[in-house]
Protein backbone atom coordinates (compact mmCIF):
# COMPACT_ATOMS: atom_id res chain seq x y z
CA UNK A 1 -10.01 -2.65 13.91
CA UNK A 2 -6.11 -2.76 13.03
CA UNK A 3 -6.47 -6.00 11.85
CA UNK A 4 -8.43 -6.16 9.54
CA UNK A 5 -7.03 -3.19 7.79
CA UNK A 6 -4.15 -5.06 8.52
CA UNK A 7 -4.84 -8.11 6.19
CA UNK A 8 -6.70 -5.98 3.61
CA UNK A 9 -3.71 -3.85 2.28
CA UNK A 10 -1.52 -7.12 2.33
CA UNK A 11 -3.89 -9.21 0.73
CA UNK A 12 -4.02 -6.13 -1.83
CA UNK A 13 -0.44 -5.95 -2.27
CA UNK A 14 -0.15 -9.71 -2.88
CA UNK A 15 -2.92 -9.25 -5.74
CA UNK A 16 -1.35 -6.33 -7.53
CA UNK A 17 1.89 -7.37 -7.65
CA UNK A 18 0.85 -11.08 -8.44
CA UNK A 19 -0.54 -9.16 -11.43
CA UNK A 20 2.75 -6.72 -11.80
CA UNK A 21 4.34 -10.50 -12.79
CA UNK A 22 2.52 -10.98 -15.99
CA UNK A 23 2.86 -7.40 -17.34
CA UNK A 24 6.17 -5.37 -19.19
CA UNK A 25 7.30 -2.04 -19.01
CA UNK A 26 5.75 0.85 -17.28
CA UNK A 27 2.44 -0.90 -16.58
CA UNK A 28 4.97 -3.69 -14.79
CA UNK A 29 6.33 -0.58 -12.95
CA UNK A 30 3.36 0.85 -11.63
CA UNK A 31 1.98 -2.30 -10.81
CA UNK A 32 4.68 -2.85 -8.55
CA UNK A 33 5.36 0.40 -6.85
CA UNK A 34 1.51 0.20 -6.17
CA UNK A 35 1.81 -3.01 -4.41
CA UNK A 36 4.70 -2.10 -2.45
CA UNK A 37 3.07 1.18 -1.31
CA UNK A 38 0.23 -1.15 0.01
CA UNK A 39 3.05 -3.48 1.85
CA UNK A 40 4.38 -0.65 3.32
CA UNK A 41 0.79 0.69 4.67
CA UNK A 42 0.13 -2.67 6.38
CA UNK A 43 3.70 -2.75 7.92
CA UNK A 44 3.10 0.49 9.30
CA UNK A 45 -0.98 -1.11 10.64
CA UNK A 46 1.28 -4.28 12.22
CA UNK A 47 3.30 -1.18 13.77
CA UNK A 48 0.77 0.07 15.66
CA UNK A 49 -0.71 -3.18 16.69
CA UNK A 50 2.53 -4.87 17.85
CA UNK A 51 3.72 -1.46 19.58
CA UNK A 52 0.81 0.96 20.19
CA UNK A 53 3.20 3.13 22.66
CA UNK A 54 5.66 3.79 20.10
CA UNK A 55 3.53 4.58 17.00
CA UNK A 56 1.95 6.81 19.34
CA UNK A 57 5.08 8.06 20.71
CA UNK A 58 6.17 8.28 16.62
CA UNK A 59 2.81 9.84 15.54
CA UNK A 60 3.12 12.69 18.05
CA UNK A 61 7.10 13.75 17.23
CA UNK A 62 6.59 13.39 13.25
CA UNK A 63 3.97 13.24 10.58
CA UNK A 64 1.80 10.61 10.15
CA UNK A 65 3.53 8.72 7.30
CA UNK A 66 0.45 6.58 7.29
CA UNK A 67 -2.09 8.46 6.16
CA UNK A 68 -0.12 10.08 3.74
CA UNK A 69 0.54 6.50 2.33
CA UNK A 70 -2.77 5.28 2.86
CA UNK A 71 -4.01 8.30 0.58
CA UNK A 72 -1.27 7.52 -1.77
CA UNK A 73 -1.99 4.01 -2.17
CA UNK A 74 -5.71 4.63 -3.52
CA UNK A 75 -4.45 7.22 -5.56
CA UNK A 76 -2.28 4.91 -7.13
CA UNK A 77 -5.33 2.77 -7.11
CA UNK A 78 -7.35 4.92 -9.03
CA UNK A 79 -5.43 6.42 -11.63
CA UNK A 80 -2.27 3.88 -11.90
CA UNK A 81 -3.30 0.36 -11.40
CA UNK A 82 -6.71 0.81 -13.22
CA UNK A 83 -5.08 2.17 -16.50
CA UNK A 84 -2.42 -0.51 -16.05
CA UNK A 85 -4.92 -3.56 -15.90
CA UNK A 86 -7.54 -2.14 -18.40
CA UNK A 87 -5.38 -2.39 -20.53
CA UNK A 88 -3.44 1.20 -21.29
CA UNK A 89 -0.08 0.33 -20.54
């Protein structure tokens, strides 16, 4: 089930920041940031499909970084990228 997950917040990523190209100023910003949150949540999915032992190992010492971004990518979802490509910014 990783890898699916996997492919969906990189193909994500790729879309919003394929549409951070054609925008200026803050909406550009957002777009990008939002997009790069996303990259970062499927690097950490690879993670624990290419080492499960250490993301464990990683999950168990620290927080899990992961759901705090995956939580912070649909929050940027929902109240940045929407405003940016309806048109408020």
């Amino acid at each position: 089930m990783i890898v699916p997950k996997m492919f969906f917040y990189t193909m994500a990523s790729i879309i919003i920041m394929s549409s951070a190209y054609e925008k200026d100023g803050a909406g550009s910003l957002i777009l990008w940031l939002s997009g790069a949150l996303g990259a970062l949540v499927a690097a950490m999915y690879f993670w624990e499909w290419r080492e499960p032992e250490e993301f464990d190992k990683y999950i168990n010492e620290n927080m899990d970084c992961r759901a705090v971004g995956v939580k912070a990518f649909w929050l940027a979802i929902f109240f940045g990228v929407i405003f940016v490509l309806s048109g408020g910014a």
